[in-house]
C-alpha atoms as a PDB file:
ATOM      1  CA  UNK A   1     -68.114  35.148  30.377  1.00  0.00           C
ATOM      2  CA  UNK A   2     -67.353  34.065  26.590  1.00  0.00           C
ATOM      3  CA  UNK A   3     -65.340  36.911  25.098  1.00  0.00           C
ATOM      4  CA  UNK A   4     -67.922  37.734  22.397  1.00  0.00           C
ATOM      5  CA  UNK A   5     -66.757  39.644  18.962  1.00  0.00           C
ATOM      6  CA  UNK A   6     -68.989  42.308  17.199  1.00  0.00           C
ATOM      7  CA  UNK A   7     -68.091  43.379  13.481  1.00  0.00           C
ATOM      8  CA  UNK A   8     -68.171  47.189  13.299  1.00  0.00           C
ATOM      9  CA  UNK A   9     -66.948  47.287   9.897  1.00  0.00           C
ATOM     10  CA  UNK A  10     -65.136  45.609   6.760  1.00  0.00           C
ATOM     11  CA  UNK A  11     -63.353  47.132   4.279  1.00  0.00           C
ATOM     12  CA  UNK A  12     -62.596  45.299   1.178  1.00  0.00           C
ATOM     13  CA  UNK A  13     -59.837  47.004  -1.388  1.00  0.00           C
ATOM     14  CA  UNK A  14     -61.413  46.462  -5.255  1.00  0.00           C
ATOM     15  CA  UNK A  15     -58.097  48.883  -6.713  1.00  0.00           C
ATOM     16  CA  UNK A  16     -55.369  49.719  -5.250  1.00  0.00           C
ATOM     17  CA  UNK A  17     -55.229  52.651  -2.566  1.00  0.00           C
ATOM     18  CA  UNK A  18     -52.712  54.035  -0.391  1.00  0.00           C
ATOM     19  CA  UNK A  19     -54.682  53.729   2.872  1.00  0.00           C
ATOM     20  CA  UNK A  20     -57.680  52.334   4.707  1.00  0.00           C
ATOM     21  CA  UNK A  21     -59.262  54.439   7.475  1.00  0.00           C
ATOM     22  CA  UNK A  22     -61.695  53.178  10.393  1.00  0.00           C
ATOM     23  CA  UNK A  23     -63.207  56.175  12.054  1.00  0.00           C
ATOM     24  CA  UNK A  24     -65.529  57.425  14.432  1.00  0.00           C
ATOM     25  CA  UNK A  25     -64.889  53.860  15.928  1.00  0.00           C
ATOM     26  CA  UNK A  26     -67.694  53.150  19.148  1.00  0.00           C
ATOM     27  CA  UNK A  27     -66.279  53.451  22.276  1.00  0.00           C
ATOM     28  CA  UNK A  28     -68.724  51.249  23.440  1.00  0.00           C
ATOM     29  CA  UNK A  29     -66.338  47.671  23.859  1.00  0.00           C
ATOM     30  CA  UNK A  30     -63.407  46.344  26.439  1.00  0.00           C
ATOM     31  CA  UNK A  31     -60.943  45.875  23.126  1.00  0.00           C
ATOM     32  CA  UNK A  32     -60.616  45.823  19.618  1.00  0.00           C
ATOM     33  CA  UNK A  33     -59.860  43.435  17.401  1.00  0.00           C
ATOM     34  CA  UNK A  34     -58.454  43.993  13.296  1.00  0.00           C
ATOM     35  CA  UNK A  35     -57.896  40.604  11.454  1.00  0.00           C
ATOM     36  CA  UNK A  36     -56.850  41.921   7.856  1.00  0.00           C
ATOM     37  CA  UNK A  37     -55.816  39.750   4.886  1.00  0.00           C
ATOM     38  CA  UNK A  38     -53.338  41.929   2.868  1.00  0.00           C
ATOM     39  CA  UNK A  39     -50.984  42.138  -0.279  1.00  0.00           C
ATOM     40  CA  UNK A  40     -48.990  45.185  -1.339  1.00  0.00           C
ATOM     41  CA  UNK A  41     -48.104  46.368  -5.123  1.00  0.00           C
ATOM     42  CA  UNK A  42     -44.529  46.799  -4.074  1.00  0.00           C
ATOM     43  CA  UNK A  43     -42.581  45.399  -6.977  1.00  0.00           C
ATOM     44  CA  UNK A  44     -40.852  43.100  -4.049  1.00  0.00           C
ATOM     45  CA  UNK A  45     -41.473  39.498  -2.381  1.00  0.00           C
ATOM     46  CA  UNK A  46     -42.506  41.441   0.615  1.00  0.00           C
ATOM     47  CA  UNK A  47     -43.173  44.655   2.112  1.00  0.00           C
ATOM     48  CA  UNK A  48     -43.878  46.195   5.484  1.00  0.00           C
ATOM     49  CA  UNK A  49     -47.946  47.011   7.287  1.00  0.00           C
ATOM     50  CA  UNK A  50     -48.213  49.687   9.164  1.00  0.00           C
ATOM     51  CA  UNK A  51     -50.795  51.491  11.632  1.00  0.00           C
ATOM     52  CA  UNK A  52     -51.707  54.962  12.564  1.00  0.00           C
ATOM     53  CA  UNK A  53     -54.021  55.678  15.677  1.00  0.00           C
ATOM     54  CA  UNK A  54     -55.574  58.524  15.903  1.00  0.00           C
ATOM     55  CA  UNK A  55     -53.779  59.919  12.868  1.00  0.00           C
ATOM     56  CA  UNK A  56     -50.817  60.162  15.256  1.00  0.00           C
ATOM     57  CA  UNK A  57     -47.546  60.627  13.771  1.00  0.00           C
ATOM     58  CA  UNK A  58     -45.541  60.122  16.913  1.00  0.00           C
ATOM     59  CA  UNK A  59     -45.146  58.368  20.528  1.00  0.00           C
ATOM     60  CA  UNK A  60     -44.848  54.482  18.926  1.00  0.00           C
ATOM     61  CA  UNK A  61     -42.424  52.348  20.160  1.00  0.00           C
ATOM     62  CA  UNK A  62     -42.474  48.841  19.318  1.00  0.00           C
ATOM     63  CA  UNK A  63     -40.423  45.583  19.485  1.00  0.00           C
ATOM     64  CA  UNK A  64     -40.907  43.335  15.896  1.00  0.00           C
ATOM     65  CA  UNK A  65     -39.735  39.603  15.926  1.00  0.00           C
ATOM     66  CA  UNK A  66     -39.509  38.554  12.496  1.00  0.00           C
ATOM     67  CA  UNK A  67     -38.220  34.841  11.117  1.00  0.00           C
ATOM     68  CA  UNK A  68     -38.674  33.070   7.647  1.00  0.00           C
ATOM     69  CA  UNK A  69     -37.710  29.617   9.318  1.00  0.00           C
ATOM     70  CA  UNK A  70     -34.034  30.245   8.112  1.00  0.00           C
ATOM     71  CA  UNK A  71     -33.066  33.070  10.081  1.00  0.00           C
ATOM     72  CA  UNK A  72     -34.931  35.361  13.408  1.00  0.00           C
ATOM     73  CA  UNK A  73     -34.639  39.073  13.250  1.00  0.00           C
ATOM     74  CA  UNK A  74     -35.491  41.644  16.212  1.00  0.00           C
ATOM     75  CA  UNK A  75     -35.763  45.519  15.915  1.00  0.00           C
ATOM     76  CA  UNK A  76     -37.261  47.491  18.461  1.00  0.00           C
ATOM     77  CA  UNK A  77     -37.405  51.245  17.429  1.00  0.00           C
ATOM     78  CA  UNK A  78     -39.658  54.687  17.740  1.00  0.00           C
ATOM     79  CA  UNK A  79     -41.645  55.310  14.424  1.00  0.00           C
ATOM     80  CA  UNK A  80     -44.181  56.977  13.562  1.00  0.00           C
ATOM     81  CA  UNK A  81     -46.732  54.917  12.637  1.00  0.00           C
ATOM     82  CA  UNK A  82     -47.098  51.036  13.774  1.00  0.00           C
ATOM     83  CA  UNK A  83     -44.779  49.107  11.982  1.00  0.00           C
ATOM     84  CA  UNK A  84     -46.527  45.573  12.833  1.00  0.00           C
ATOM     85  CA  UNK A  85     -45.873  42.863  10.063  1.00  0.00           C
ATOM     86  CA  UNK A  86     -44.367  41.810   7.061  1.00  0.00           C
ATOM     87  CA  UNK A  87     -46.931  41.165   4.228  1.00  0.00           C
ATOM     88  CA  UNK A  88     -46.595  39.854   0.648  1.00  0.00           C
ATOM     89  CA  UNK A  89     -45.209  41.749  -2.237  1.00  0.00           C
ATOM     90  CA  UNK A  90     -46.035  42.235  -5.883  1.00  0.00           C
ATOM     91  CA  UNK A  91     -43.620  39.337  -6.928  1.00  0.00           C
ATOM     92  CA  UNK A  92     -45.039  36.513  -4.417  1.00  0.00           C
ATOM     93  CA  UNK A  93     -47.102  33.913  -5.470  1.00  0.00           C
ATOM     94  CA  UNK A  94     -50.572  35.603  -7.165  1.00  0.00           C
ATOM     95  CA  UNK A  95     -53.448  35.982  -4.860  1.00  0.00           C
ATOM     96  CA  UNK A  96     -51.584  35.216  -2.177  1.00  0.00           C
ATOM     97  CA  UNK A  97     -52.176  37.410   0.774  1.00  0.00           C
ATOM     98  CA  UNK A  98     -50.710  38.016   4.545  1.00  0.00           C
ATOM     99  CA  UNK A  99     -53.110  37.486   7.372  1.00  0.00           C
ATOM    100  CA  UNK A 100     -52.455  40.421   9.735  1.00  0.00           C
ATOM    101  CA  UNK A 101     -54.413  40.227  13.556  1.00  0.00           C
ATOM    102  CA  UNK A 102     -53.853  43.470  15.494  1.00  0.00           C
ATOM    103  CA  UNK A 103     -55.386  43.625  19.358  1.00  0.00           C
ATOM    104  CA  UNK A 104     -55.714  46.832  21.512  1.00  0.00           C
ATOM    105  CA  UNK A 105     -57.050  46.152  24.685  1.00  0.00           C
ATOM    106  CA  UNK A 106     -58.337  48.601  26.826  1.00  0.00           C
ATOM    107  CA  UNK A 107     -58.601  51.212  23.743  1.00  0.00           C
ATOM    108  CA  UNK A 108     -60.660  53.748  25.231  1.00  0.00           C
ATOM    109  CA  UNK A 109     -58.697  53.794  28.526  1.00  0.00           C
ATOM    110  CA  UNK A 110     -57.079  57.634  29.179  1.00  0.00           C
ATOM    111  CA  UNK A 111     -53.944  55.399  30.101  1.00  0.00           C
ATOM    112  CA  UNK A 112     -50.987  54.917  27.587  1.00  0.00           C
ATOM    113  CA  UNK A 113     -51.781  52.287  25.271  1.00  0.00           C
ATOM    114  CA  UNK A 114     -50.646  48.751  24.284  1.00  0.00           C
ATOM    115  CA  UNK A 115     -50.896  46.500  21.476  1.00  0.00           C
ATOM    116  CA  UNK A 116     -50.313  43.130  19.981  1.00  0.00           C
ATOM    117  CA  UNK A 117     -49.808  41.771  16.779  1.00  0.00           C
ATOM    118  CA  UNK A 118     -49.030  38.859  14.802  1.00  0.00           C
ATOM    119  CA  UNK A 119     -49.039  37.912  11.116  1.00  0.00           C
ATOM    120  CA  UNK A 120     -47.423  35.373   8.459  1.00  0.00           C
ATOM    121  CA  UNK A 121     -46.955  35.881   4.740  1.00  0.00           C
ATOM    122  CA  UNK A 122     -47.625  33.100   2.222  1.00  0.00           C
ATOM    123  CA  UNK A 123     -45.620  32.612  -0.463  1.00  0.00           C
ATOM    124  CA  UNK A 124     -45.347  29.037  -2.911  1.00  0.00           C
ATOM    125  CA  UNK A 125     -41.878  31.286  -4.773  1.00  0.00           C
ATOM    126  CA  UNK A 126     -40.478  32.453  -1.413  1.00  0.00           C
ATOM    127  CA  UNK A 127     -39.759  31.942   2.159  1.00  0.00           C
ATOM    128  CA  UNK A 128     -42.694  33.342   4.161  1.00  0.00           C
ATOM    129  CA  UNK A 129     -42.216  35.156   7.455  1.00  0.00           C
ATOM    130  CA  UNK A 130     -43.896  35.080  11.006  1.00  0.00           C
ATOM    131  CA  UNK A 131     -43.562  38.369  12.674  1.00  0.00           C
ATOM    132  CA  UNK A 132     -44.746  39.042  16.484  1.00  0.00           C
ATOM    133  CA  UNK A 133     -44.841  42.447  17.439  1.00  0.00           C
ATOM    134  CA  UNK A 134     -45.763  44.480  20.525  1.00  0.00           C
ATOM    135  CA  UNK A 135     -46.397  47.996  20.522  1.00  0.00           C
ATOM    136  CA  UNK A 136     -46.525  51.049  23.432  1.00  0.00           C
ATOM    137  CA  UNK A 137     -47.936  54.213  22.487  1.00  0.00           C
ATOM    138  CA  UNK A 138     -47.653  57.180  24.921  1.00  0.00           C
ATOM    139  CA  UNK A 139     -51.001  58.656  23.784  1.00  0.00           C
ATOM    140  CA  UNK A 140     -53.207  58.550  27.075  1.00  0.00           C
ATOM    141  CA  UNK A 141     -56.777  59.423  24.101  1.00  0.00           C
ATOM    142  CA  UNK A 142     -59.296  56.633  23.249  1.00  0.00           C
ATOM    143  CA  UNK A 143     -58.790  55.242  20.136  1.00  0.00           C
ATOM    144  CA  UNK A 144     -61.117  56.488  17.583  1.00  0.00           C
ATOM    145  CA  UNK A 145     -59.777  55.973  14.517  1.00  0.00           C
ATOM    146  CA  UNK A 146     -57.316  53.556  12.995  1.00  0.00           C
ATOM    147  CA  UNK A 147     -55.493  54.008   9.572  1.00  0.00           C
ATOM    148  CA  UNK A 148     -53.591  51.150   7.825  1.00  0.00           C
ATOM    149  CA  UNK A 149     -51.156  51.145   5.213  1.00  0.00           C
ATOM    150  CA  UNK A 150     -48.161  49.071   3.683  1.00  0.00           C
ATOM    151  CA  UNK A 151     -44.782  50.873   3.794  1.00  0.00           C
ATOM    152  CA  UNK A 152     -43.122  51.293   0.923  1.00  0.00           C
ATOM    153  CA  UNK A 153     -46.205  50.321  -1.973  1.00  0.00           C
ATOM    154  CA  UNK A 154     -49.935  50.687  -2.322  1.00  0.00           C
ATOM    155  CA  UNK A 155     -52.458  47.847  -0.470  1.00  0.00           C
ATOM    156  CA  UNK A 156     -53.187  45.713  -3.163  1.00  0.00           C
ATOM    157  CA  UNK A 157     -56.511  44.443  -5.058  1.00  0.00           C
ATOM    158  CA  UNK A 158     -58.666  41.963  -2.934  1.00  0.00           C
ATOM    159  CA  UNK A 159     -57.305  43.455   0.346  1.00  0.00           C
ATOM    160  CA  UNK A 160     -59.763  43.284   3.583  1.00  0.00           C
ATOM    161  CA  UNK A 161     -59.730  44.382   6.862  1.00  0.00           C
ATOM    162  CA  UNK A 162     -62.359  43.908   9.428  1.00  0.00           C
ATOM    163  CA  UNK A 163     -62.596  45.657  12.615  1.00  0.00           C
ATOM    164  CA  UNK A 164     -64.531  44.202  15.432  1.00  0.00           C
ATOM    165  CA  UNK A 165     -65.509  45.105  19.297  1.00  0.00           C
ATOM    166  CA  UNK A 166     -64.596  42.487  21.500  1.00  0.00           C
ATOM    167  CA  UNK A 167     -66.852  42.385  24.962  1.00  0.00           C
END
């Protein structure tokens, strides 16, 4: 069978905001998918994306793998929300965004959860970054809602994310 993706919803940022929230999310698919192209206002060449299921502030544990082609760094750490990616700053290149894809298979499974992400910044002033994460999550609930943030600014202007149902 073709693995076949569904678009529940996209959410494009026209000012900046300190959040994005998918709710009341179907429980009707095998997985989800979020593919999000993202810039923060931090006044910084980068800045960190993070995740909250469920509106969960606790019970993530993650392992991040994070290079800019000079040099590899690896943290692995209980937070709480997901910490998944590195995305552009304020002071990067204009209109350049990070490309974020999250997956969470088996998301409405009353089994601890798993996820994987991976994303790259872009950047023509500085070096951009890969980063490969995995996340656990010892919440056995379906997913049903998904909030998505950057760290330490506001999502920027021209931000979208797009969750889809993969069968």
């Amino acid at each position: 069978m073709a693995l076949q993706l569904f678009k529940i919803e996209t959410v494009d940022v026209a000012s900046p905001v300190s959040s994005v929230t998918f709710s009341n999310i179907p429980q009707t698919y095998s997985d989800l998918k979020l593919v999000a192209s993202v810039r923060s206002n931090r006044a910084a060449a980068e800045d960190g994306f993070g995740i909250t299921v469920n509106s969960a502030s606790s019970g993530y544990t993650y392992r991040v793998l994070s290079s800019n082609g000079t040099s590899a760094s690896n943290a692995s750490t209980s937070f709480e929300q997901i910490w998944v990616a590195r995305v552009n700053g304020n002071t990067t290149t204009a209109n350049a965004f990070a490309h974020v894809d999250v997956l969470f298979p088996n998301y409405t499974s009353s089994n601890a959860k798993t996820y994987s992400v991976d994303g790259a910044t872009e950047s023509n002033t500085v070096e951009g970054y890969i980063t490969f994460s995995t996340v656990a999550q010892s919440s056995t609930s379906a997913i049903t809602s998904l909030t998505v943030q950057t760290i330490n600014g506001t999502v920027g202007t021209n931000s979208s994310f797009t969750l889809y149902g993969v069968l």
